[in-house]
Protein backbone atom coordinates (compact mmCIF):
# COMPACT_ATOMS: atom_id res chain seq x y z
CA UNK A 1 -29.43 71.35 -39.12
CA UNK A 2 -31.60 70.86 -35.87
CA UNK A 3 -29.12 70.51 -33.66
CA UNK A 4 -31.70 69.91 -30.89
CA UNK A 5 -32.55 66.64 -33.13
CA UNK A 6 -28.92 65.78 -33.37
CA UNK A 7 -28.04 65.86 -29.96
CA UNK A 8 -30.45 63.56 -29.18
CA UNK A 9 -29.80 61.23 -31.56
CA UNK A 10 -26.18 61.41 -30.86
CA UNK A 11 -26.82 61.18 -27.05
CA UNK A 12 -28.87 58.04 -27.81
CA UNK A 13 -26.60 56.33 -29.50
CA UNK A 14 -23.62 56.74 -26.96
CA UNK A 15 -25.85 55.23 -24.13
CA UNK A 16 -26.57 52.14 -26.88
CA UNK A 17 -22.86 51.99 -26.95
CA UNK A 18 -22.19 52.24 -23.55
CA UNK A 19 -24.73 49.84 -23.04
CA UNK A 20 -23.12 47.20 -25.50
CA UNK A 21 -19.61 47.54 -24.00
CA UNK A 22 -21.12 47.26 -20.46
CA UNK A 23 -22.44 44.07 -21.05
CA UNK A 24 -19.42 42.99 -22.95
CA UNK A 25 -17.32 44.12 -19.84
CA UNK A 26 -19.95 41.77 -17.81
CA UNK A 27 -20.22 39.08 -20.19
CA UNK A 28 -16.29 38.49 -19.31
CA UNK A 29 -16.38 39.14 -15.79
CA UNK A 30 -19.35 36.12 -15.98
CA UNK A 31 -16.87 34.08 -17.65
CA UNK A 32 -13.74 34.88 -15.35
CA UNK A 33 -15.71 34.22 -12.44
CA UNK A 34 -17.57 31.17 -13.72
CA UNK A 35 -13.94 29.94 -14.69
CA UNK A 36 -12.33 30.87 -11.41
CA UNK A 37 -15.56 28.73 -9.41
CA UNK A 38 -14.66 25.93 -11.41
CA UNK A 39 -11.04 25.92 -11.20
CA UNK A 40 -11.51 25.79 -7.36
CA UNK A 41 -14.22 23.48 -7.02
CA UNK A 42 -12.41 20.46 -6.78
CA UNK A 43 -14.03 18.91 -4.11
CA UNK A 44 -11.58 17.24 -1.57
CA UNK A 45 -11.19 14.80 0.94
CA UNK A 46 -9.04 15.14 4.16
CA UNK A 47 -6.32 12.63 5.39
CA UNK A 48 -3.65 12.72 8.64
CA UNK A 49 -1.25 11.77 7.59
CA UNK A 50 1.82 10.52 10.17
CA UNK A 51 4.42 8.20 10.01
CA UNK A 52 8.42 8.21 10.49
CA UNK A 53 10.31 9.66 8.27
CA UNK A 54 14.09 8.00 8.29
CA UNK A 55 17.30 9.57 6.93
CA UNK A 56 18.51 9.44 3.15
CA UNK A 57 18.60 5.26 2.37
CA UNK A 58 21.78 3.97 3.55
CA UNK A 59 22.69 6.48 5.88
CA UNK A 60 22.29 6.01 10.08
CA UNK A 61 20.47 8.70 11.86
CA UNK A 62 17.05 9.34 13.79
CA UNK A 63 14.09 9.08 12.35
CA UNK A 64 11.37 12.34 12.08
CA UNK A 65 7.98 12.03 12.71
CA UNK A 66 5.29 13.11 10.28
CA UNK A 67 2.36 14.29 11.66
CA UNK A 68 0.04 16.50 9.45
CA UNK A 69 -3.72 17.31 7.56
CA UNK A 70 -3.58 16.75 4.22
CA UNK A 71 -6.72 17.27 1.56
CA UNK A 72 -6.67 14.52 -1.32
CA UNK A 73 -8.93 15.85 -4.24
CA UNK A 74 -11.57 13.16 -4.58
CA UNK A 75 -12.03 10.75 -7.38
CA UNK A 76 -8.50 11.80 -8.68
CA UNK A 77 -7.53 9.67 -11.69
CA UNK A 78 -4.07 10.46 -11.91
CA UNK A 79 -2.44 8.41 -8.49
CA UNK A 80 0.72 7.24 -8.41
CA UNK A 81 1.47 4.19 -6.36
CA UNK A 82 4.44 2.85 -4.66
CA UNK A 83 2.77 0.68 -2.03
CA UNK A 84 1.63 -2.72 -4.17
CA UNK A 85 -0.61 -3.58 -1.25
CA UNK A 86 -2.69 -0.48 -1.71
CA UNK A 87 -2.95 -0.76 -5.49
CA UNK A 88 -4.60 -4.56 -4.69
CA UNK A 89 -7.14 -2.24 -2.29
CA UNK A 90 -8.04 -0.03 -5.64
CA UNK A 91 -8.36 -3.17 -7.61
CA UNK A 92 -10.33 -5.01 -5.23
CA UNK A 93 -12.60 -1.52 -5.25
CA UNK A 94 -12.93 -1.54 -9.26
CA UNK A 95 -11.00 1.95 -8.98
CA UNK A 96 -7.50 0.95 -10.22
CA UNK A 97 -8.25 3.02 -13.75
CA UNK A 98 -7.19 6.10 -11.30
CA UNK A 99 -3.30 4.71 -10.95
CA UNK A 100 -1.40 5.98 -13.41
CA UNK A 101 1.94 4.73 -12.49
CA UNK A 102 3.26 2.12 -9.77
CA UNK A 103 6.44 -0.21 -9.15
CA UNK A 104 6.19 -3.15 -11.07
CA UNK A 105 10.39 -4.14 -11.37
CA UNK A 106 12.26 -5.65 -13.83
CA UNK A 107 10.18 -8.04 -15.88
CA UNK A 108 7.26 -7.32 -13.82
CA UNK A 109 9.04 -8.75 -10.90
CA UNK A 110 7.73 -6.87 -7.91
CA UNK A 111 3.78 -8.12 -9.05
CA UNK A 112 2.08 -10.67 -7.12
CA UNK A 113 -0.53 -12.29 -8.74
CA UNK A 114 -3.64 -10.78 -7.71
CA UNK A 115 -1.89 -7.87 -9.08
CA UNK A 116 -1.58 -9.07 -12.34
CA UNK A 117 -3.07 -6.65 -14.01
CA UNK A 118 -0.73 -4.17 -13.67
CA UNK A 119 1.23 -5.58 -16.06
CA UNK A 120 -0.51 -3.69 -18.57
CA UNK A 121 1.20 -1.16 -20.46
CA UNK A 122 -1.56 1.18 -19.34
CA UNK A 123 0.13 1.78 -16.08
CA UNK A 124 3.20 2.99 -16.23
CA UNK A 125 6.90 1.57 -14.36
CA UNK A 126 7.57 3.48 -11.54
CA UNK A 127 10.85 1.65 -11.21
CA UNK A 128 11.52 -0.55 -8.35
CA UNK A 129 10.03 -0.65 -4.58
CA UNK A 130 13.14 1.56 -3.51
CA UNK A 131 13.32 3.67 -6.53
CA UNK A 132 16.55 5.32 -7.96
CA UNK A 133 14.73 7.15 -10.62
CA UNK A 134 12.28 9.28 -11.06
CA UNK A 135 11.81 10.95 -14.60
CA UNK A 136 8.89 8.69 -15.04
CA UNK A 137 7.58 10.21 -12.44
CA UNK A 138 7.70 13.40 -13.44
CA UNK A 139 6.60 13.09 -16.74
CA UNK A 140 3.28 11.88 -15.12
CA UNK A 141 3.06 14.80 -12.83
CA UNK A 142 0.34 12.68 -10.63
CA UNK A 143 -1.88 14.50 -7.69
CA UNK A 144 -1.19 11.86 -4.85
CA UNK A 145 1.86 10.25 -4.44
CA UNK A 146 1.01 7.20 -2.23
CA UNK A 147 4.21 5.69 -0.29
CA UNK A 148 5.04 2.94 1.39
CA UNK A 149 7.80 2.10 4.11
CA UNK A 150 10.38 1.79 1.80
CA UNK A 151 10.18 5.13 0.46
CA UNK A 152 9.56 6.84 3.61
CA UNK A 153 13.24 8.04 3.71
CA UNK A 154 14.55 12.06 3.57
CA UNK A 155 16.15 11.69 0.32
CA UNK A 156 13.08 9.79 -1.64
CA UNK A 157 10.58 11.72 -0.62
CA UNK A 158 12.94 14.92 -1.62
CA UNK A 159 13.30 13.60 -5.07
CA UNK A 160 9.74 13.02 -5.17
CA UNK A 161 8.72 16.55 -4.35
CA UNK A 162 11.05 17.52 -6.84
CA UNK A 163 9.92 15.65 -9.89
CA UNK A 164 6.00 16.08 -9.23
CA UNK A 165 5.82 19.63 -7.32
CA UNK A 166 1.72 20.09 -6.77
CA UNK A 167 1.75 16.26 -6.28
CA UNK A 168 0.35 15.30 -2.48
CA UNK A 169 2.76 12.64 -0.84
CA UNK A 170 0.75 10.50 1.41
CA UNK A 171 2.01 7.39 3.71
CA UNK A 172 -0.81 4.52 3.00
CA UNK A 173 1.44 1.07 4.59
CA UNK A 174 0.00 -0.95 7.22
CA UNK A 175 1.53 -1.08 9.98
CA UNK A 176 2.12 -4.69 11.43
CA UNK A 177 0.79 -4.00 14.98
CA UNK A 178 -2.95 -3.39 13.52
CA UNK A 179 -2.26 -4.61 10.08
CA UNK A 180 -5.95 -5.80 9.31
CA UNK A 181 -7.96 -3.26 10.85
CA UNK A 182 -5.19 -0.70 8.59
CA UNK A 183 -6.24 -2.47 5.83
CA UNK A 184 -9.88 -2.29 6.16
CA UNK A 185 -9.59 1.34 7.11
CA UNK A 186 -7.60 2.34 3.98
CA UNK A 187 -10.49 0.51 2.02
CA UNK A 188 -13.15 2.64 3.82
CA UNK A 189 -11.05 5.53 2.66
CA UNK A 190 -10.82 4.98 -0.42
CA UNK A 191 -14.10 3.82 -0.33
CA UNK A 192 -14.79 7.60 0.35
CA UNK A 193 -12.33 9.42 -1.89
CA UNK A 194 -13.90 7.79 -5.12
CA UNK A 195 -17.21 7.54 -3.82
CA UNK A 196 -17.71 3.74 -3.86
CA UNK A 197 -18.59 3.36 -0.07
CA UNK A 198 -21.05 0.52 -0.37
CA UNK A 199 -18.09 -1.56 -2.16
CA UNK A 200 -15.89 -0.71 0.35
CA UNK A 201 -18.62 -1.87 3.59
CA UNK A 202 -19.01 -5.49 1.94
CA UNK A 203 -15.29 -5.56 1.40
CA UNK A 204 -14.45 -4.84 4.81
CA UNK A 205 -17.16 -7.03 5.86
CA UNK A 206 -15.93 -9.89 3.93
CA UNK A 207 -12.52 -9.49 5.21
CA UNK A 208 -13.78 -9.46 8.69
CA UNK A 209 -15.81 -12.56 8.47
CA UNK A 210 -12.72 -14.46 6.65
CA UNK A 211 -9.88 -13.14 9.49
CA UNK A 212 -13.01 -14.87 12.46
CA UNK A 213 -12.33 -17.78 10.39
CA UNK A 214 -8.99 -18.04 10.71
CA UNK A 215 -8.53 -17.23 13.65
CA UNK A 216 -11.54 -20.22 14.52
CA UNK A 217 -9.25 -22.78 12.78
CA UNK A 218 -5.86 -21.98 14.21
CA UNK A 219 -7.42 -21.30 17.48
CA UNK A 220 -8.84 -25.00 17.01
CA UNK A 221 -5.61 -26.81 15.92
CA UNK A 222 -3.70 -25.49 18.95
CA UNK A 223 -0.38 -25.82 17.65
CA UNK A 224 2.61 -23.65 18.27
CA UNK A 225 4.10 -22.35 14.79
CA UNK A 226 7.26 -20.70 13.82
CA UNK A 227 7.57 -18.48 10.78
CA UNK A 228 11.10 -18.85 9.37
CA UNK A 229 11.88 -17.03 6.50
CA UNK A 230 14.72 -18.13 4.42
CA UNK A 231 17.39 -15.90 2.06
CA UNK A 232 20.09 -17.99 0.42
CA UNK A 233 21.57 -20.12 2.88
CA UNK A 234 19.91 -17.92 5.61
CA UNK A 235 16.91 -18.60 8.09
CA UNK A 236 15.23 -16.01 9.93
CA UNK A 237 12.86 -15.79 12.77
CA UNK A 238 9.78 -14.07 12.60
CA UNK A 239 8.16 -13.60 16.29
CA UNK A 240 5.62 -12.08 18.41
CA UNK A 241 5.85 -7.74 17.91
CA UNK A 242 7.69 -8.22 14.47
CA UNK A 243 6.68 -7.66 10.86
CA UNK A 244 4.09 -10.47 10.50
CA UNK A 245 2.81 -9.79 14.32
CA UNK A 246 -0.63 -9.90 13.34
CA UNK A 247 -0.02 -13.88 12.83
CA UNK A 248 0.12 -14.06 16.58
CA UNK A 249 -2.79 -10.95 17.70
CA UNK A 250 -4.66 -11.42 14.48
CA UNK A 251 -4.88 -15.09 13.87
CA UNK A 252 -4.52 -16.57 17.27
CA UNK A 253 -0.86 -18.26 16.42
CA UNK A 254 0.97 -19.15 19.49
CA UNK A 255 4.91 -18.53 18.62
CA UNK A 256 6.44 -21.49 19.09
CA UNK A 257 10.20 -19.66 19.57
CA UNK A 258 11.07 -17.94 23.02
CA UNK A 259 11.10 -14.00 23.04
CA UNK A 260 12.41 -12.61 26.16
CA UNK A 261 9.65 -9.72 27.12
CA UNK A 262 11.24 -6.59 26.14
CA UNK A 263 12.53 -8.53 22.35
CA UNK A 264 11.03 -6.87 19.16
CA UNK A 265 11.47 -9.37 15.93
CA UNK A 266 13.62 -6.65 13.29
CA UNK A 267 11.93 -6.38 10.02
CA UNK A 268 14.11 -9.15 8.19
CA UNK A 269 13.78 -11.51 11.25
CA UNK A 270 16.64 -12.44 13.72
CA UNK A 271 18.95 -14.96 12.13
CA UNK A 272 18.63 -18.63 13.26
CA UNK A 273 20.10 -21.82 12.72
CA UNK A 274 18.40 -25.49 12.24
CA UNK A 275 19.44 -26.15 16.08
CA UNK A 276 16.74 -23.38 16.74
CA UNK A 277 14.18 -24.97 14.89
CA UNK A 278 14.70 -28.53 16.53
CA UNK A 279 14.81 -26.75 20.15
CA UNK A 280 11.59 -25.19 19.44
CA UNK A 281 9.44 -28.20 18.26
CA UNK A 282 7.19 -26.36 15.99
CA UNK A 283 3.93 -28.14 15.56
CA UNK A 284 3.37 -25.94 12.36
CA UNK A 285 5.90 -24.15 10.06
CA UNK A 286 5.68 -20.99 8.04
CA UNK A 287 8.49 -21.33 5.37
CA UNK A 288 8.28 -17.88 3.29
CA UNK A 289 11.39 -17.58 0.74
CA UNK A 290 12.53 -14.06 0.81
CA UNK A 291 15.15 -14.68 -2.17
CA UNK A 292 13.10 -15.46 -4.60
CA UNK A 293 10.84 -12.30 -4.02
CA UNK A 294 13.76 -10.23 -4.55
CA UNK A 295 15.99 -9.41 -7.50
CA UNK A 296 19.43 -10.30 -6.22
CA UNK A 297 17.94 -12.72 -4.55
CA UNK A 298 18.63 -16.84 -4.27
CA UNK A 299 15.85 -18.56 -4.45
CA UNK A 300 15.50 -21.47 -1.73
CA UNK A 301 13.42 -24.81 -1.84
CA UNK A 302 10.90 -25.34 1.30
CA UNK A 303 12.58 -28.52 1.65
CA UNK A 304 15.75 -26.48 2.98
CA UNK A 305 13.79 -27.02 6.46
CA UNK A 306 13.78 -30.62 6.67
CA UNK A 307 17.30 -32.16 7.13
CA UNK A 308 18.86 -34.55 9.63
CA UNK A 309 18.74 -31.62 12.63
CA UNK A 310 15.28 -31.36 11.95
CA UNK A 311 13.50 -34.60 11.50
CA UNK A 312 12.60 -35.00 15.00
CA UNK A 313 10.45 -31.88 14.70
CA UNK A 314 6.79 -32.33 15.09
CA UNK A 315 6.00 -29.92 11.53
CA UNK A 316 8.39 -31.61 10.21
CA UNK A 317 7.51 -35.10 10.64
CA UNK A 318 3.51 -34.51 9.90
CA UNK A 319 4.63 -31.74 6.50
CA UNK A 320 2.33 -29.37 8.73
CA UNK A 321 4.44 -26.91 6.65
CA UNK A 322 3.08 -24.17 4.93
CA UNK A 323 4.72 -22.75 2.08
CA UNK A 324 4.11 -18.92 1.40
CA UNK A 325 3.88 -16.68 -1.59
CA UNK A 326 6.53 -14.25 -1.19
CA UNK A 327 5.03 -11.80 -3.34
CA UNK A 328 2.07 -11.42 -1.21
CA UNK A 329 3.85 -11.79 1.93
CA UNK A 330 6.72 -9.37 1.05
CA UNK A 331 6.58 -7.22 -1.80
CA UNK A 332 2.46 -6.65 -1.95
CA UNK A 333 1.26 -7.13 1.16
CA UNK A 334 -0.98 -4.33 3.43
CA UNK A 335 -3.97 -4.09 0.47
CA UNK A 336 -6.92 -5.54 0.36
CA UNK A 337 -6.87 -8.12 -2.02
CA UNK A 338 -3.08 -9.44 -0.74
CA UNK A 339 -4.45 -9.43 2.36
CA UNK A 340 -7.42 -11.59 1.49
CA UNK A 341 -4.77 -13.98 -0.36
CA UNK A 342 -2.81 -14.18 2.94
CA UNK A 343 -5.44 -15.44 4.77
CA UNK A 344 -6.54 -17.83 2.19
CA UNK A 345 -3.07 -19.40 2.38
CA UNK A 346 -3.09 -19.76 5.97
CA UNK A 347 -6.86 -21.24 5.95
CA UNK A 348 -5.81 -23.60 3.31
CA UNK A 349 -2.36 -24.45 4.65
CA UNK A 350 -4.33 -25.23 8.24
CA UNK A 351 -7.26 -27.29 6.99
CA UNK A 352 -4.75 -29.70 5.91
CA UNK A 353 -2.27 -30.07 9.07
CA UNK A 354 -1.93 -33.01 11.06
């Protein structure tokens, strides 16, 4: 045998081998990295998000504030929603394919109707606006968790982290003391995250021209008005500083009951009686009936405001009273498209007053 010959074939075909495994070896490395690069190339968006954090629901105690950086992957499709008004925003932006999940209550309950839609089994029951459970949740395992006041508690946002671990739990509610401009900021956002930013300018600017409006024709009929919001056999005040304060620096409404300088309005409104209403002289009445937004609930007529103690009452003798959804106003306000639907009602309500 040449053994010369033989060694170099042999030697030849161990660098051929070599060769093969080699780029085997770097074939997989390719793929490993070219995996890895796509695995992290989620491209994201960044959000500060800050609001107060109060103790477990039904408990007293201070609240915590929130302050922090957050990255939102962009164009998620898998968002669960507790804030209605936000989920109108997503509607309004033809991006509400990307909620998976959301609050809708018993029977659909909780939905207003510009956010009918949701009624669809395609979008899952999150429960109701102050959930107690949250397996649903879970089982959707969603990327953003979007929250509104009434989750913003110690204990709900605990169970929340719990169920959906690598989920992103975000505060999105407007808050009443710049509740348009919120709005219209959360719709440029959003605007952003799914990359629909032209949609979101010409909603914003819509908005903006239809809140001048308003403001134009209550500025114009120069009447005081008092929001009362009735519960049962219960009236409440809504003033200046309280949850519908943007009536008064929004809108241009002139509160027709007293508030000594240092009062707030509490969320609910401060209980009154129909002595109240006939001191004040109202020349325009907002009549919104909290009990039939909510499940235990009693639902209350408009006409509750119009007795013997109030017949004297300016509003009450032209029916300058304007009767509100309660969905809209309660459950599924601070979005876009309940916003919209508030001002509608108000522009309607005012172009027939007396």
């Amino acid at each position: 045998m040449d053994f010369k010959k033989f060694y170099l074939m042999s030697a030849m075909a161990m660098v051929l081998v070599l060769a093969a495994c080699g780029g085997e070896s770097s074939g997989e490395g390719a793929e490993t990295d070219e995996a890895g690069a796509e695995e992290g190339s989620g491209e994201t968006i960044t959000y500060e998000n800050s609001f107060e954090m109060g103790p477990a629901r039904g408990e007293e105690g201070d609240t915590t504030e929130v302050n922090e950086t957050v990255e939102l992957p962009k164009n998620s499709d898998k968002v669960a929603i507790y804030d209605l008004g936000v989920a109108s925003t997503f509607k309004a932006l033809g991006i509400e394919e990307n909620i998976i999940g959301l609050p809708k209550g018993d029977n659909n309950a909780s939905l207003s109707e510009v956010n009918e839609e949701f009624e669809s089994d395609e979008y899952a029951n999150l429960g109701g606006l102050k959930p107690d459970e949250f397996e649903t949740l879970a089982e959707l395992q969603p990327e953003v968790i979007m929250i509104h006041g009434r989750q913003s508690n110690t204990q709900t946002v605990e169970e929340m982290k719990a169920a959906a671990p690598d989920a992103e739990i975000v505060f999105v509610a407007a808050d009443s003391n710049s509740y348009f401009q919120d709005i219209m900021d959360m719709t440029e956002f959003l605007g952003e995250m799914y990359d629909v930013e032209d949609k979101a300018d010409a909603l914003v600017s819509d908005m903006q021209t239809k809140l001048d409006e308003v403001n134009q024709t209550v500025t114009e009929a120069d009447k005081d008005m008092l929001f009362i919001q009735t519960n049962g056999g219960d009236l409440s005040f809504h003033g200046v500083g309280g949850r519908y304060g943007f009536l008064y620096e929004d809108l241009g409404f002139t509160s027709a009951g007293d508030q000594e300088e240092d009062e707030v309005t509490d969320d609910h409104g401060n209980q009154v009686s129909f002595e109240f209403i006939a001191e004040t002289n109202p020349g325009v009445m907002l009549v919104m009936d909290r009990g039939a937004a909510v499940s235990e609930g009693e639902a209350t007529p408009v006409d509750v405001v119009k007795n013997d103690v109030t017949q004297g009452v300016e509003a009450v003798e032209n029916n300058n009273i304007i009767e509100l959804n309660p969905q809209s106003w309660y459950l599924n306000s601070g979005g876009y498209l309940s916003g919209m639907a508030q001002l509608e009602e108000i522009e309607a309500g005012m172009a027939e007053m007396k």
